[in-house]
N, C-alpha and C. Protein backbone atom coordinates (compact mmCIF):
# COMPACT_ATOMS: atom_id res chain seq x y z
N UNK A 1 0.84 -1.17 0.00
CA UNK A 1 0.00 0.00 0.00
C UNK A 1 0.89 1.23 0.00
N UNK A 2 0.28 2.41 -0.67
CA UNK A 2 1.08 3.49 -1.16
C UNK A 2 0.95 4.74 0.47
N UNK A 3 0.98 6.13 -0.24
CA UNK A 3 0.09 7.13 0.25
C UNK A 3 -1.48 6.61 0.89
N UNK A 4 -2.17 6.31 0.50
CA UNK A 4 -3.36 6.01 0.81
C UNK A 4 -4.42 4.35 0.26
N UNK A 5 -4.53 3.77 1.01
CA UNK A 5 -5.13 2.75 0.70
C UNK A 5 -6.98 2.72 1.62
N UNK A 6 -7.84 3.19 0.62
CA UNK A 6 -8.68 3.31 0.85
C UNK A 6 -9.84 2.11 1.06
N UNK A 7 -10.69 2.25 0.82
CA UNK A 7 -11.74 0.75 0.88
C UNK A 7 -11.39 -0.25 -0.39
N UNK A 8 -11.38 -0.01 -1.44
CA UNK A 8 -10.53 -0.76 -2.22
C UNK A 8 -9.42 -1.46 -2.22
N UNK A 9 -8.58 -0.73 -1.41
CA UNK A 9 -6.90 -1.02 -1.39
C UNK A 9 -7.17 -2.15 -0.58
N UNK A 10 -7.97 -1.75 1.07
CA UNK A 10 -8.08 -2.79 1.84
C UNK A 10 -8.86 -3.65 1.41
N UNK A 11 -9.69 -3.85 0.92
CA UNK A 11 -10.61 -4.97 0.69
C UNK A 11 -9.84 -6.14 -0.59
N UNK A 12 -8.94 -5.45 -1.15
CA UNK A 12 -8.05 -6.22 -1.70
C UNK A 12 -7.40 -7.43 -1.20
N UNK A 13 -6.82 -6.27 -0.24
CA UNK A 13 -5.50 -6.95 0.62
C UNK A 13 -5.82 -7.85 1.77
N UNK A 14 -7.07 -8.48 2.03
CA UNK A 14 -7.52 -9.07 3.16
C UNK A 14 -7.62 -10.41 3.37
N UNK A 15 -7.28 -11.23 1.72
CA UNK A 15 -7.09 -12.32 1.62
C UNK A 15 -5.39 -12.66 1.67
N UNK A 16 -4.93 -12.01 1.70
CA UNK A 16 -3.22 -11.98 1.94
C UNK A 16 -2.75 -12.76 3.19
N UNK A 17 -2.08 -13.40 2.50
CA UNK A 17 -1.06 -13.95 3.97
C UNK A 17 -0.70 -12.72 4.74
N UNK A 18 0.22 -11.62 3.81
CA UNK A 18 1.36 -10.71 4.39
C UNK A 18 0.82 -9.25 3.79
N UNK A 19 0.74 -8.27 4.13
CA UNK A 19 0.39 -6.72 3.61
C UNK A 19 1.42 -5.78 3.78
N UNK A 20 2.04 -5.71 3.00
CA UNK A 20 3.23 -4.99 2.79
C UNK A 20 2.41 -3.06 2.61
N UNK A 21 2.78 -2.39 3.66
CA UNK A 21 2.48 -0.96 3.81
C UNK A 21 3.72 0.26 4.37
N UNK A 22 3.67 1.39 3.02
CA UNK A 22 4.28 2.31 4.04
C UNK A 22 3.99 2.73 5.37
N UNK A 23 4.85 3.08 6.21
CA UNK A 23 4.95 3.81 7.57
C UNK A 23 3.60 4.27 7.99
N UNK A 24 3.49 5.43 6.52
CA UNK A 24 2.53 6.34 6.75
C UNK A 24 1.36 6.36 5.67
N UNK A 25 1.17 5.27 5.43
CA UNK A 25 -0.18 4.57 5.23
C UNK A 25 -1.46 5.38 5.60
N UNK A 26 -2.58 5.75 4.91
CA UNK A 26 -3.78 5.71 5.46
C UNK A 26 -4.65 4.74 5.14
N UNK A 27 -5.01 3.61 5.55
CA UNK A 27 -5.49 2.49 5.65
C UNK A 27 -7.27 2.69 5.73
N UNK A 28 -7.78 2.56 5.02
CA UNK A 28 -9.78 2.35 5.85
C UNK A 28 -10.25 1.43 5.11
N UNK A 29 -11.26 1.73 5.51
CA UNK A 29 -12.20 0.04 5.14
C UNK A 29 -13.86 0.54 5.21
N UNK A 30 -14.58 -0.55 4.39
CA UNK A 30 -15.76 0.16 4.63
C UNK A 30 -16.08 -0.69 5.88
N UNK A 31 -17.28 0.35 6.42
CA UNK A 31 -17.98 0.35 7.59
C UNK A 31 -16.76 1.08 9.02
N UNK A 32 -16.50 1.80 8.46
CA UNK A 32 -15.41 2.76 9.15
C UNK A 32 -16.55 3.46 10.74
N UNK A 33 -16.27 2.90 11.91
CA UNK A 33 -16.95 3.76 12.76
C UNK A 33 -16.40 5.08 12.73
N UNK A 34 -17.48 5.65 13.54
CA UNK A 34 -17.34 7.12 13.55
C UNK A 34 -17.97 7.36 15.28
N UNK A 35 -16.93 8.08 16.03
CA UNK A 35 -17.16 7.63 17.83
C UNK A 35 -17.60 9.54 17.54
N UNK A 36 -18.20 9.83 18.52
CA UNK A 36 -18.78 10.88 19.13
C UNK A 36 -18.89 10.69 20.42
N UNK A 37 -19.12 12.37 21.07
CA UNK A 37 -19.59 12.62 22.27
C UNK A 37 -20.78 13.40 22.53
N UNK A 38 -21.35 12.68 23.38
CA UNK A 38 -22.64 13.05 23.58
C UNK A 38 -23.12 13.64 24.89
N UNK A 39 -23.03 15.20 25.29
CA UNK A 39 -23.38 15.70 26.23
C UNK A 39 -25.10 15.96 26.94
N UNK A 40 -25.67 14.72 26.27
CA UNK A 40 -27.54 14.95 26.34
C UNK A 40 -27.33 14.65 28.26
N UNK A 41 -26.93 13.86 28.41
CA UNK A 41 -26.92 13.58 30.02
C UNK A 41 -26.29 14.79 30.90
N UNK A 42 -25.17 15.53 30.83
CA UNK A 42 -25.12 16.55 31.39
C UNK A 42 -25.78 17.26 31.25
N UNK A 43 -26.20 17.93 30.10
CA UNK A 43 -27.03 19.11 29.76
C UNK A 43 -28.46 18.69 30.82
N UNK A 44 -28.67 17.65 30.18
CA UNK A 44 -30.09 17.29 31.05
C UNK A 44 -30.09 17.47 32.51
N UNK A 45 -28.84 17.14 33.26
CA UNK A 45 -28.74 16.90 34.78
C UNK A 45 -28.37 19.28 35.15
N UNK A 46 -28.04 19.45 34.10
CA UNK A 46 -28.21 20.60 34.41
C UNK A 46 -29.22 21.63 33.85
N UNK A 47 -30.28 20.95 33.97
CA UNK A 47 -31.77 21.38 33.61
C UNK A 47 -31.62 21.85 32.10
N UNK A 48 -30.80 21.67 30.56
CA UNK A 48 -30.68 22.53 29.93
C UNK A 48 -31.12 21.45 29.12
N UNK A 49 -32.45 22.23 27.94
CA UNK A 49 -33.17 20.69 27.49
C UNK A 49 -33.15 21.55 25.65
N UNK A 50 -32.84 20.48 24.73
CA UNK A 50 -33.03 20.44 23.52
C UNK A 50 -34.09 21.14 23.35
């Protein structure tokens, strides 16, 4: 994998014994989570409502 190996690159490479990648790789895949924070419980405990 080069500069960037995107959902393609990886979905390639997944039947591989070995995955040969630069250092600085950006690697993804589909179904990539995505984490957040969710302040509904504070806000709420401090009376402050949507």
């Amino acid at each position: 994998m080069g500069n960037v190996a995107a959902s393609g690159g990886y979905y390639i490479s997944v039947p591989a014994n070995v995955i040969y990648a630069n250092p600085g790789t950006i690697t993804g895949s589909i179904g990539v989570i995505i984490q957040h924070v969710s302040f509904a419980k504070v806000l709420e405990k401090l009376g402050i409502k949507k």
